[in-house]
C-alpha atoms as a PDB file:
ATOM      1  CA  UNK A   1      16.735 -12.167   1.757  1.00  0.00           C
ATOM      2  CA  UNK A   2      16.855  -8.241   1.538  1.00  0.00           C
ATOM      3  CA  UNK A   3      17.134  -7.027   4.910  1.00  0.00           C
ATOM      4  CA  UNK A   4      15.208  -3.511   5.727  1.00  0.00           C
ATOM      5  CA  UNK A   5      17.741  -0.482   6.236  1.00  0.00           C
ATOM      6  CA  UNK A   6      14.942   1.687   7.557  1.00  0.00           C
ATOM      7  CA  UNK A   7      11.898   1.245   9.892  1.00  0.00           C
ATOM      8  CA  UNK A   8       8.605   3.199   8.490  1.00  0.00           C
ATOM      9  CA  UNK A   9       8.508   4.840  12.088  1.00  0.00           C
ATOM     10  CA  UNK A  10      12.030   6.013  11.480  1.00  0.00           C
ATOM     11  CA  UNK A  11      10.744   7.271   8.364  1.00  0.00           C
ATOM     12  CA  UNK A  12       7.346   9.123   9.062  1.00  0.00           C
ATOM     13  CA  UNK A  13       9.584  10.499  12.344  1.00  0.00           C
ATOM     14  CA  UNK A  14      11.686  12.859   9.619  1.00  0.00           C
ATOM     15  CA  UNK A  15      10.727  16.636   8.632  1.00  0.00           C
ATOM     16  CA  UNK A  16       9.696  15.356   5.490  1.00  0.00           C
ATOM     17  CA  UNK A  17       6.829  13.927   3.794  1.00  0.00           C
ATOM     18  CA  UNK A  18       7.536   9.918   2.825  1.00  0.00           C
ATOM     19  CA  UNK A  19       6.507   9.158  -0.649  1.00  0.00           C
ATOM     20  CA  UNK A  20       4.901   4.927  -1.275  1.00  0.00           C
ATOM     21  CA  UNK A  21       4.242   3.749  -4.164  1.00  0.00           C
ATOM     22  CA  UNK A  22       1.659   1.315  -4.574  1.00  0.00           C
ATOM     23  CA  UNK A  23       2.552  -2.546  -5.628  1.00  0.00           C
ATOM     24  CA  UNK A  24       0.880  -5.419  -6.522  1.00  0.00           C
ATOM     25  CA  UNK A  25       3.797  -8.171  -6.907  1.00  0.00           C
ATOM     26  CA  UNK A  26       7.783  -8.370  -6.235  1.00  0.00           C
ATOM     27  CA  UNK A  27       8.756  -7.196  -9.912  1.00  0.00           C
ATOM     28  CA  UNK A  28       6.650  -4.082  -9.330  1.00  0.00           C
ATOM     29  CA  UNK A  29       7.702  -3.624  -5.525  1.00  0.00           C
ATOM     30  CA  UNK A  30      11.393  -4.081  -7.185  1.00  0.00           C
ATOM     31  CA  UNK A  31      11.509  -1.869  -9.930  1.00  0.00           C
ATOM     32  CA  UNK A  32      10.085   1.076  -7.341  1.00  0.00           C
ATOM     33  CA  UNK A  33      12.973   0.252  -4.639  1.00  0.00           C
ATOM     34  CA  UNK A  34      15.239   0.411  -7.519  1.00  0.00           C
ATOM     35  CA  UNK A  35      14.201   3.623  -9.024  1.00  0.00           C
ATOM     36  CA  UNK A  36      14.405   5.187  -5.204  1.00  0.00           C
ATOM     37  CA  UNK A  37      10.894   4.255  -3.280  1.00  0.00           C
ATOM     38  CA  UNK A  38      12.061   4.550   0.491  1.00  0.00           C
ATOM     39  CA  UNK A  39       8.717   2.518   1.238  1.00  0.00           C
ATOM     40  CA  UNK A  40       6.557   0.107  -0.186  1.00  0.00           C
ATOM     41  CA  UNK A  41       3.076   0.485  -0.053  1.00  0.00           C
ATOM     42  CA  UNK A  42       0.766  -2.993  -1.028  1.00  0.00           C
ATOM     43  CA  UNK A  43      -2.278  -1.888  -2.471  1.00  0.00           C
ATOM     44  CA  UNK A  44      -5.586  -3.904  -1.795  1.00  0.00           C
ATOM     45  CA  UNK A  45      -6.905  -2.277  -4.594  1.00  0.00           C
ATOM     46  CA  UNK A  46      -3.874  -3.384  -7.316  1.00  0.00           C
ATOM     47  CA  UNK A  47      -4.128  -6.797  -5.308  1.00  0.00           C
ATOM     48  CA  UNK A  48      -7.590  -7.687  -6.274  1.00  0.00           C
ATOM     49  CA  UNK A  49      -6.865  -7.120  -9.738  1.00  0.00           C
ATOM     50  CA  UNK A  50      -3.493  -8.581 -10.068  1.00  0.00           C
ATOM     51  CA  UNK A  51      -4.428 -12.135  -8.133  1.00  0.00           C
ATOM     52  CA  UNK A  52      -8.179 -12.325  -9.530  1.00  0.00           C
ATOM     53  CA  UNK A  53      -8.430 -10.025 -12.053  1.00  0.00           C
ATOM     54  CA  UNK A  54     -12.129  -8.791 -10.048  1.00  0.00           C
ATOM     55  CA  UNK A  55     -12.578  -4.929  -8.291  1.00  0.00           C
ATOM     56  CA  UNK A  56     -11.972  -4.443  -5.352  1.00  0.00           C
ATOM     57  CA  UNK A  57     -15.038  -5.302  -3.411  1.00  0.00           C
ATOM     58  CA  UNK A  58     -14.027  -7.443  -0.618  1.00  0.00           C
ATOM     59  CA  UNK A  59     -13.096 -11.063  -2.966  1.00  0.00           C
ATOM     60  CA  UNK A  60      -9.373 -10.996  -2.185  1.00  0.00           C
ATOM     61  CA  UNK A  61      -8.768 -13.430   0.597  1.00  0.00           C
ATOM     62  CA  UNK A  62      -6.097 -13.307   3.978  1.00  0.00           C
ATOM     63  CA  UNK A  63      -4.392 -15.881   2.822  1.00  0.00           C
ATOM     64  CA  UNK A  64      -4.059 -14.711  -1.234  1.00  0.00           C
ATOM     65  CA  UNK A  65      -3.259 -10.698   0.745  1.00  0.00           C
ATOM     66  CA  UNK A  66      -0.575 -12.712   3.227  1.00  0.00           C
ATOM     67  CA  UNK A  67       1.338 -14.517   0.708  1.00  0.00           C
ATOM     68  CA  UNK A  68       1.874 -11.949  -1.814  1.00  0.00           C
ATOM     69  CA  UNK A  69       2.871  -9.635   1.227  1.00  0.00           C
ATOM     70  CA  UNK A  70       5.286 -12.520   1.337  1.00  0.00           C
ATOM     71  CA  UNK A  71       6.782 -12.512  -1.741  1.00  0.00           C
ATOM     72  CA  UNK A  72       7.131  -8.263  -1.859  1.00  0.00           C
ATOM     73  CA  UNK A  73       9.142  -8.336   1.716  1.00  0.00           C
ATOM     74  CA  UNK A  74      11.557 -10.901   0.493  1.00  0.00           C
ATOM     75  CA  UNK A  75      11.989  -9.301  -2.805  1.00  0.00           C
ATOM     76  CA  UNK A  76      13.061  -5.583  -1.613  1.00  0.00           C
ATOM     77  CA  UNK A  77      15.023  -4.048   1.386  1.00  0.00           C
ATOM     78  CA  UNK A  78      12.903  -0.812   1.833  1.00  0.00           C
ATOM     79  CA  UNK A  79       9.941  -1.245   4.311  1.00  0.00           C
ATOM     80  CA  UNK A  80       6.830  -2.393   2.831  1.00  0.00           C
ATOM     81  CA  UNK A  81       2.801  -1.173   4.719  1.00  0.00           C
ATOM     82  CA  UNK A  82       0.164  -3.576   3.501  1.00  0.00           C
ATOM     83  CA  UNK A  83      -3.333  -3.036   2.961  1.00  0.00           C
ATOM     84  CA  UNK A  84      -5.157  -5.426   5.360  1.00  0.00           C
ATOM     85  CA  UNK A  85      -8.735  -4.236   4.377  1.00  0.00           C
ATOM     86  CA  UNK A  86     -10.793  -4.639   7.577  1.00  0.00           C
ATOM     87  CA  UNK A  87      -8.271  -6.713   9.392  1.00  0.00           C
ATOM     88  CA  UNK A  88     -10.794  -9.829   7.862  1.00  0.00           C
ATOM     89  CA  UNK A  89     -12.971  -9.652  10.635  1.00  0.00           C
ATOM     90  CA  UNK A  90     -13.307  -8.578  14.285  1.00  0.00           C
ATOM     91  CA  UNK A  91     -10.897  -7.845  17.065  1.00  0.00           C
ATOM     92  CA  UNK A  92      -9.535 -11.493  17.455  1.00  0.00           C
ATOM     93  CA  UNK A  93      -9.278 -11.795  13.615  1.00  0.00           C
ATOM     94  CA  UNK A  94      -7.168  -8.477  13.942  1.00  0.00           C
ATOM     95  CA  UNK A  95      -4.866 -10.844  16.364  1.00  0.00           C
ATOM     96  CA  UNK A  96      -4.373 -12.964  13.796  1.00  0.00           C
ATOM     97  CA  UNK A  97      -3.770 -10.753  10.916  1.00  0.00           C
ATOM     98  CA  UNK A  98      -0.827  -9.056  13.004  1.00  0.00           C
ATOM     99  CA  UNK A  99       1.011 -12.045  13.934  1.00  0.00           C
ATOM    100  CA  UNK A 100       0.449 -13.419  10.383  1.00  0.00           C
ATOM    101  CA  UNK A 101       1.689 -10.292   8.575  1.00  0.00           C
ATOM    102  CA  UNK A 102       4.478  -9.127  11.292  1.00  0.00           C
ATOM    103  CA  UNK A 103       6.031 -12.441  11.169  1.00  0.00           C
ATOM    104  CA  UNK A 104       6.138 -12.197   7.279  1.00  0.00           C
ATOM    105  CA  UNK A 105       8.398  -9.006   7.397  1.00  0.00           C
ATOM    106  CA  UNK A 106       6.056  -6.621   6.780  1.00  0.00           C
ATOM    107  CA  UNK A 107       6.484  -2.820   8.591  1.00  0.00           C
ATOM    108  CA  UNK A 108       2.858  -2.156   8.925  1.00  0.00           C
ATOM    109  CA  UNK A 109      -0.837  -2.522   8.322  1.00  0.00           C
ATOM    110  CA  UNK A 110      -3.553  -0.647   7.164  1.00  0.00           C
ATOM    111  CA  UNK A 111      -7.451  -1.748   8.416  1.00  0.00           C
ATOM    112  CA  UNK A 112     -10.144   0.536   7.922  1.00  0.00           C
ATOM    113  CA  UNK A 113     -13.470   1.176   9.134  1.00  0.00           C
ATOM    114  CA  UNK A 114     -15.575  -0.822   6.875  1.00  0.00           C
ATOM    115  CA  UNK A 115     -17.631  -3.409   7.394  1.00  0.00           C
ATOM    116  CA  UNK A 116     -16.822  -6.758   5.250  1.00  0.00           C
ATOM    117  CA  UNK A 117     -17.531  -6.892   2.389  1.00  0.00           C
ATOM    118  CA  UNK A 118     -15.332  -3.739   2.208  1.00  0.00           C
ATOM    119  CA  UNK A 119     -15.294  -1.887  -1.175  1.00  0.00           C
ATOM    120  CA  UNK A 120     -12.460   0.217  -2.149  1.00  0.00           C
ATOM    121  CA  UNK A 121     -12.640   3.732  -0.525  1.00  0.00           C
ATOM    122  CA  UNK A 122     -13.298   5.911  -3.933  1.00  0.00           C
ATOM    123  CA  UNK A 123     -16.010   3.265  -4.481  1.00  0.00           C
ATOM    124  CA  UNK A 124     -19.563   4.538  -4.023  1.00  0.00           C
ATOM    125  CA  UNK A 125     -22.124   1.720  -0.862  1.00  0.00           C
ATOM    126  CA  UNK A 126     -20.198   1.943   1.766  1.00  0.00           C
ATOM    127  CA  UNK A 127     -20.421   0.698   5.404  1.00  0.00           C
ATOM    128  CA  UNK A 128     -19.313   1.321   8.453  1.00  0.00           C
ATOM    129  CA  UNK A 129     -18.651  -0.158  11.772  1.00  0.00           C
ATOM    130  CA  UNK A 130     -18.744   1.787  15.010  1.00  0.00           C
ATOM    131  CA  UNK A 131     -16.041   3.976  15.834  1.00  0.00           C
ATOM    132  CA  UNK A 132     -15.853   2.003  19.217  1.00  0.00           C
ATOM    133  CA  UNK A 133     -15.676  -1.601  17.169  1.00  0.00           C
ATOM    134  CA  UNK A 134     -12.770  -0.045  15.188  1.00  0.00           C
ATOM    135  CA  UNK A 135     -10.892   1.537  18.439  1.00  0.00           C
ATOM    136  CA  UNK A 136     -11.428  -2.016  19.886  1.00  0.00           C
ATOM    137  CA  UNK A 137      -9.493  -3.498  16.253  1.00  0.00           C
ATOM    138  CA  UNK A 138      -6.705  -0.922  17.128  1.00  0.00           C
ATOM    139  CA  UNK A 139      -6.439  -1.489  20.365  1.00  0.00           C
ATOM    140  CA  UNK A 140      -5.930  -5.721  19.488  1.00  0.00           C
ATOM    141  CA  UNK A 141      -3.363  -4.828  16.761  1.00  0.00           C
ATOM    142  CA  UNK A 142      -1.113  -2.712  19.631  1.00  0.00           C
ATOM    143  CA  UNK A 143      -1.309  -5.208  21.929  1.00  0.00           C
ATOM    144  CA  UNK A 144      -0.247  -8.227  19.535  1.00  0.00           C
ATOM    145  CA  UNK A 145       2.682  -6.406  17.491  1.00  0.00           C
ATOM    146  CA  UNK A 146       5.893  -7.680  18.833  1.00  0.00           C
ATOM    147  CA  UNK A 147       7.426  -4.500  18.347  1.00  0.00           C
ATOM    148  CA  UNK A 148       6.650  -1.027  18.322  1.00  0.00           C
ATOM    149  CA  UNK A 149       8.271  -1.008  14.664  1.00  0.00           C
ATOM    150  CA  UNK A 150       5.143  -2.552  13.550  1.00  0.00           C
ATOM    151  CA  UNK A 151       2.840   0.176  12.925  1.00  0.00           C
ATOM    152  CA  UNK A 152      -0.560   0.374  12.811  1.00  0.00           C
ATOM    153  CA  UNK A 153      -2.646   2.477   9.814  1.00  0.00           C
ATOM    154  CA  UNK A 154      -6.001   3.190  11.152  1.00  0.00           C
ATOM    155  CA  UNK A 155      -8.076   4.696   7.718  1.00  0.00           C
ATOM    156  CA  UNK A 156     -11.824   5.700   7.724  1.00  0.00           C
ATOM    157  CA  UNK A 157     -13.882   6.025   5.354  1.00  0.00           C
ATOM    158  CA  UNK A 158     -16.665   8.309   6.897  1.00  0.00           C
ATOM    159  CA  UNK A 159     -16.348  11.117   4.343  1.00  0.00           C
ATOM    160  CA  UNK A 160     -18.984   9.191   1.963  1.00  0.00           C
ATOM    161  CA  UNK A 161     -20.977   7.773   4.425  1.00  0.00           C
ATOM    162  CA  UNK A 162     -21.059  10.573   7.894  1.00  0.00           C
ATOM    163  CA  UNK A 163     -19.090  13.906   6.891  1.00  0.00           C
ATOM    164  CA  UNK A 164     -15.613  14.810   6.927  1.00  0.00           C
ATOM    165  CA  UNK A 165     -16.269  15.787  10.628  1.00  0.00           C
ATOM    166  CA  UNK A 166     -17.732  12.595  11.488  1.00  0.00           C
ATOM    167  CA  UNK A 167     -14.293  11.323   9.675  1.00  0.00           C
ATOM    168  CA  UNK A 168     -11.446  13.921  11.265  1.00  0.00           C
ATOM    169  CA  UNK A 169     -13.531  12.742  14.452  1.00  0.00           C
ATOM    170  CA  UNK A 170     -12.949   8.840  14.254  1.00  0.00           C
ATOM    171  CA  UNK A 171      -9.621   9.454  13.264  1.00  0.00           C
ATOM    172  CA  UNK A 172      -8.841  11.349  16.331  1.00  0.00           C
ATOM    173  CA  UNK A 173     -10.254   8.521  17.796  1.00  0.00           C
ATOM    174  CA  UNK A 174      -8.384   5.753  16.705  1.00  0.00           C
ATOM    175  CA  UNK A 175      -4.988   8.185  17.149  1.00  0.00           C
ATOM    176  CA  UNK A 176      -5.806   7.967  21.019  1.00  0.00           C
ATOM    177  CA  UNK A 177      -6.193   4.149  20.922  1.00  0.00           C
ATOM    178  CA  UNK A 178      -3.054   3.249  19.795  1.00  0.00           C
ATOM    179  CA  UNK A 179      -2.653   3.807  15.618  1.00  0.00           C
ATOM    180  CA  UNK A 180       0.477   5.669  14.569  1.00  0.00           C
ATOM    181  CA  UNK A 181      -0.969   7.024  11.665  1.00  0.00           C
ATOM    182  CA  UNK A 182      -4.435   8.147  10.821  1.00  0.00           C
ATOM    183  CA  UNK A 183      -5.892   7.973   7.105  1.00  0.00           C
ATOM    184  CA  UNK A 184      -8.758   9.508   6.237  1.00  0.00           C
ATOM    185  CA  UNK A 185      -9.983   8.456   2.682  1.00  0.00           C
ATOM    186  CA  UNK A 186     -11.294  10.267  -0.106  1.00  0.00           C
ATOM    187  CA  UNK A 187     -11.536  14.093   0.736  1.00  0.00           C
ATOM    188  CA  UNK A 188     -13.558  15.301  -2.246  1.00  0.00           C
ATOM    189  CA  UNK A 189     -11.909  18.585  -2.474  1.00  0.00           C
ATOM    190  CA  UNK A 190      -8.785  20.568  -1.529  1.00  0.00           C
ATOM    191  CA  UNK A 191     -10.491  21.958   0.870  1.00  0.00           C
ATOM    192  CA  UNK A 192     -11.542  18.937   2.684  1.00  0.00           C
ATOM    193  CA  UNK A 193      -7.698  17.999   2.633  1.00  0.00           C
ATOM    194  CA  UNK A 194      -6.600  21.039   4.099  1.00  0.00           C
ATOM    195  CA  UNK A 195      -9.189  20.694   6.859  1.00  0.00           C
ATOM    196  CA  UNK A 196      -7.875  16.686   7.542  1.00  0.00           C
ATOM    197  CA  UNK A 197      -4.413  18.368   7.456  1.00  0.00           C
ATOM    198  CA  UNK A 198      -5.252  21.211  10.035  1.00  0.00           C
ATOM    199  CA  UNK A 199      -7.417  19.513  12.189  1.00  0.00           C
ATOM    200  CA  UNK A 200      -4.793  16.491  12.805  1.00  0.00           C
ATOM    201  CA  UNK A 201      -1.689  18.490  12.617  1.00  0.00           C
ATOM    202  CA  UNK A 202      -0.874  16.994  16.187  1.00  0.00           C
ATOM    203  CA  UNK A 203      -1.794  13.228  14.761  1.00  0.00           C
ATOM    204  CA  UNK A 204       0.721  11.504  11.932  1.00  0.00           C
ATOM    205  CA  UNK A 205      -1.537  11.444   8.580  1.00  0.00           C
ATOM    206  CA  UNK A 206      -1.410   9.706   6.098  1.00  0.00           C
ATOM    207  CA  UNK A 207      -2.956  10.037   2.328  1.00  0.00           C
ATOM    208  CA  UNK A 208      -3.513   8.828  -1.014  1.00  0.00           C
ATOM    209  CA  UNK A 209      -4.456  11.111  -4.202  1.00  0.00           C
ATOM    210  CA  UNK A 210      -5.278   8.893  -7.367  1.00  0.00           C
ATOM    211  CA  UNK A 211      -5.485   9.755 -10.491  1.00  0.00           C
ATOM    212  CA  UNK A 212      -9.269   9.530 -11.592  1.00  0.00           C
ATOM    213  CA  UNK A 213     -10.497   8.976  -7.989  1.00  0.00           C
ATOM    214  CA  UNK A 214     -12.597  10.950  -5.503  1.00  0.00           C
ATOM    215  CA  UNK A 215      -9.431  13.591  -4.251  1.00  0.00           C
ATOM    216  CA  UNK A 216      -8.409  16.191  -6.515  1.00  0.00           C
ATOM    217  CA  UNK A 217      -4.853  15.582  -7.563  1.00  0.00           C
ATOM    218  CA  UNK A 218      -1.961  17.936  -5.113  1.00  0.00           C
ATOM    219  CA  UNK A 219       1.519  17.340  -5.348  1.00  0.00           C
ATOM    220  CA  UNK A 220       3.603  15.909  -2.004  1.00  0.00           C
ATOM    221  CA  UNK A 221       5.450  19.715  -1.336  1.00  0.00           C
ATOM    222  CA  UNK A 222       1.895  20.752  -1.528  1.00  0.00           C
ATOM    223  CA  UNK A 223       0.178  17.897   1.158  1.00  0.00           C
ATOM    224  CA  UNK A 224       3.409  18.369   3.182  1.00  0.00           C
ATOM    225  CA  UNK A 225       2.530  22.140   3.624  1.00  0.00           C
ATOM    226  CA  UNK A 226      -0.924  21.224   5.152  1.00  0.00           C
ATOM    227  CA  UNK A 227       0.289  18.640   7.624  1.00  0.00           C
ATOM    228  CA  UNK A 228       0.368  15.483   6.025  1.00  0.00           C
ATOM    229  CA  UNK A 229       2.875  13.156   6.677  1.00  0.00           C
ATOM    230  CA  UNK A 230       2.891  10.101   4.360  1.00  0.00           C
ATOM    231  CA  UNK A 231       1.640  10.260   0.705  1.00  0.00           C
ATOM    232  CA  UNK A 232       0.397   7.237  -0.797  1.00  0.00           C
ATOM    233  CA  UNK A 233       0.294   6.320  -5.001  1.00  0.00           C
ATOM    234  CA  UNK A 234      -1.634   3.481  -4.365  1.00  0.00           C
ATOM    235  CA  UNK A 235      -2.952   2.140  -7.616  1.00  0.00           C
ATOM    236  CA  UNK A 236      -0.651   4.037 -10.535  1.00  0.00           C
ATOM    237  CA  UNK A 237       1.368   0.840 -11.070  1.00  0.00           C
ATOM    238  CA  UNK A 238      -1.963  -1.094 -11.971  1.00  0.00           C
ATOM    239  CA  UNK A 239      -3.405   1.925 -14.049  1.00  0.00           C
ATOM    240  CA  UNK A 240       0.399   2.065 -15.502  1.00  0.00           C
ATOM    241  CA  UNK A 241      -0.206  -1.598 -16.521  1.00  0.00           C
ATOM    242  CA  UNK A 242      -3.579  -1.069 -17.861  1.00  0.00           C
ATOM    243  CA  UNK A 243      -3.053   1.486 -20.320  1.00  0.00           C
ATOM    244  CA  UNK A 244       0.083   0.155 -21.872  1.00  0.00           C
ATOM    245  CA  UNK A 245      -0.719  -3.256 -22.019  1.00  0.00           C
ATOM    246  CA  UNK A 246      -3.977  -2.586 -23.592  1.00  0.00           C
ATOM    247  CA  UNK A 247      -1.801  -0.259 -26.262  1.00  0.00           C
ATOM    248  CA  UNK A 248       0.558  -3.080 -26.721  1.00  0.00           C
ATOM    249  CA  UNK A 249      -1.473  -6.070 -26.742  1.00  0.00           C
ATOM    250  CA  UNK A 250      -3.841  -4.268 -29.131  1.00  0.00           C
ATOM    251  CA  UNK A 251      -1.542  -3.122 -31.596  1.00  0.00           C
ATOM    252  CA  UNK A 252       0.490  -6.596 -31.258  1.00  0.00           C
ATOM    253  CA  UNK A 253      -2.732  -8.452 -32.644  1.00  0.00           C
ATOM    254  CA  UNK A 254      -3.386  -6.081 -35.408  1.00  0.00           C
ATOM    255  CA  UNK A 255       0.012  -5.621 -36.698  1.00  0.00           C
ATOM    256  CA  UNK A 256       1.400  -9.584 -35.861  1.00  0.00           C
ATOM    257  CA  UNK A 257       4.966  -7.840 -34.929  1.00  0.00           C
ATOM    258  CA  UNK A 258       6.539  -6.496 -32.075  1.00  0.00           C
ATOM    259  CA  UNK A 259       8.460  -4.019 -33.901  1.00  0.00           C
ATOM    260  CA  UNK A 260       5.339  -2.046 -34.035  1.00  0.00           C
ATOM    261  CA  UNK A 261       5.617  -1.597 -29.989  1.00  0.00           C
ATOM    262  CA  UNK A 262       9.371  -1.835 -29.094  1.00  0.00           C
ATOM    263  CA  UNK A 263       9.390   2.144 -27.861  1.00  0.00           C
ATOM    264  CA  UNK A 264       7.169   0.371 -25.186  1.00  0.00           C
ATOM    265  CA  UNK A 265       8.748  -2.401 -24.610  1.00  0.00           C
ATOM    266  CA  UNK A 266      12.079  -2.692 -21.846  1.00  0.00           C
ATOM    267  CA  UNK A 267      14.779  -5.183 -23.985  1.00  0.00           C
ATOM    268  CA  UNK A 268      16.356  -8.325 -22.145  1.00  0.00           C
ATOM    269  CA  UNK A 269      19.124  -5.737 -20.487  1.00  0.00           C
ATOM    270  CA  UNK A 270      16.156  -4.090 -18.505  1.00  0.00           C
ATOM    271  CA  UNK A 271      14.887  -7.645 -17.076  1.00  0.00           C
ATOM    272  CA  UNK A 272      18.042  -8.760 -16.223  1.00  0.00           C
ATOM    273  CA  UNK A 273      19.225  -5.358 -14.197  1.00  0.00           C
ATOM    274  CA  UNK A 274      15.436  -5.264 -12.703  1.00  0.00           C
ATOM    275  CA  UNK A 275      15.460  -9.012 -11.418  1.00  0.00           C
ATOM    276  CA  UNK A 276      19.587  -8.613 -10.787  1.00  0.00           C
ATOM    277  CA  UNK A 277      20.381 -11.644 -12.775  1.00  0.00           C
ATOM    278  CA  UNK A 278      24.344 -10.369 -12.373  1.00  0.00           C
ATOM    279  CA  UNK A 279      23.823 -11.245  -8.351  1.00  0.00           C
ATOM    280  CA  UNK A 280      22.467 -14.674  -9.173  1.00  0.00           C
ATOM    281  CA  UNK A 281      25.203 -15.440 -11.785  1.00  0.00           C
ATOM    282  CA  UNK A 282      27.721 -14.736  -8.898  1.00  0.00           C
ATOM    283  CA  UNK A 283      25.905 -16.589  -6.914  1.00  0.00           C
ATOM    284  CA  UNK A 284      25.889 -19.761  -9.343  1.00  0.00           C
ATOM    285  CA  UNK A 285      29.611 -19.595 -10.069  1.00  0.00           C
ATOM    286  CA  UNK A 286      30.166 -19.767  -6.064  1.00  0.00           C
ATOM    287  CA  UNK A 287      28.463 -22.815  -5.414  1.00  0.00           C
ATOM    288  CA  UNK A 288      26.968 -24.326  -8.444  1.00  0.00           C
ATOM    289  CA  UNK A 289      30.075 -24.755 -10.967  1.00  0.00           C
ATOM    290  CA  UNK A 290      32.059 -25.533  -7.704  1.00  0.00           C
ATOM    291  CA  UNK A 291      29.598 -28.654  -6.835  1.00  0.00           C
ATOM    292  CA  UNK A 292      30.279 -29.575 -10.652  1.00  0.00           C
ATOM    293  CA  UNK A 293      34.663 -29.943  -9.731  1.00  0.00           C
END
């Protein structure tokens, strides 16, 4: 099993802005490591539509979220933050979800603010719980982590439902109860972002900027100017899928060939080097052809 060569805290402690790519399974989580991803960011979003194919409005379960977190720790030595949507219920549930996901070798968790069912944050019917029911969420996740490794990702999504003050306010206010970083969700303008970013300069920030979604697309040299800490591409492996599986698959069925999509496709080679079949082979001629003496 990979072991983790950094802890996110060690991470979101440097001068510079930590760039997470969003996953949905181990081959994705793999191919991101490989290409240079110092963290791993599970998306709740990519989830829902990678284990039931449905949007992401509260269907995807604890225990479907807890054993794909599983499968992504175990496949990849960079630290991983998982998207626990609400923390699946109330402050006790919150127990649960931390001793659940910390003993699965995950660096950290992300609950927000909603009420359950939770839709995803650039998704329009929201609902909120108190600020004081989150802080109380926070507060149970601190106290359960076995180590201060573990961190805890408080988001809010008060922009679409109270005001971005409303939203830099709860997010000062799960800061003080114990969250190491603070997300507020879809700002709907550069100027909302810089606010977030000036306003909770003193607090680590997090944020994600998707293609297509509420935030107007910055670049990270850009975000880390204005204070933020951690920049999230939460959904561009799913949207990645999308658009070139529906290419392939589409021209597969008209033309009945592959060679019509190989400039799409990655060949055997790129499997094998992506799923480090070479490591495995060693690994059979140690023990398997010597079982066969």
């Amino acid at each position: 099993m990979p072991r983790q060569s950094h802890s996110l805290r060690e991470l979101i402690e440097r001068d510079h802005i930590l760039l997470a790519p969003g996953v949905a399974d181990a081959m994705e989580a793999k191919i991101a490591a490989q290409q240079g991803a110092e963290a791993i960011y599970i998306s709740g979003n990519s989830l829902a539509s990678s284990i039931h194919g449905n949007p992401d409005i509260g269907l995807t379960s604890f225990k479907e979220t807890l054993d794909r977190a599983r499968t992504i720790t175990g496949a990849v030595d960079v630290p991983v933050v998982c998207d626990v949507d609400n923390g699946y219920g109330n402050a006790l549930n919150v127990v649960r979800t931390v001793e659940e996901f910390e003993r699965a070798g995950v660096g950290g968790i992300q609950i927000e603010d909603q009420t359950w069912p939770k839709k995803c944050g650039h998704l329009d019917g929201k609902e909120l719980v108190s600020s004081d029911e989150m802080c109380a969420k926070i507060l149970a996740a601190v106290d359960t982590r076995g180590s201060d490794e573990f961190l805890i990702v408080a988001r809010t999504d008060a922009i679409a439902t109270d005001g971005l003050d409303e939203a830099i306010e709860r997010a000062r206010a799960y800061a003080e109860h114990g969250a190491d970083l603070v997300f507020v969700d879809a700002p709907e303008s550069s100027e909302q972002l810089e606010q977030i970013g000036t306003e909770l300069g003193d607090v680590p920030t997090l944020t994600n900027i998707p293609y297509g979604g509420e935030t107007p697309l910055r670049s990270a040299s850009e975000l880390e100017a204005i204070g933020f800490d951690v920049m999230l591409f939460a959904c561009v492996a799913q949207k990645a899928k999308i658009k070139i599986l529906e290419e392939v698959f589409s021209t597969l069925l008209e033309s009945g060939t592959e060679r019509e999509v190989v400039d799409r496709l990655g060949d055997w080679r790129d499997r094998e080097r992506v799923t480090e079949l070479d490591q495995w082979t060693e690994l059979e001629e140690r023990y398997v052809d010597l079982s066969r003496d």
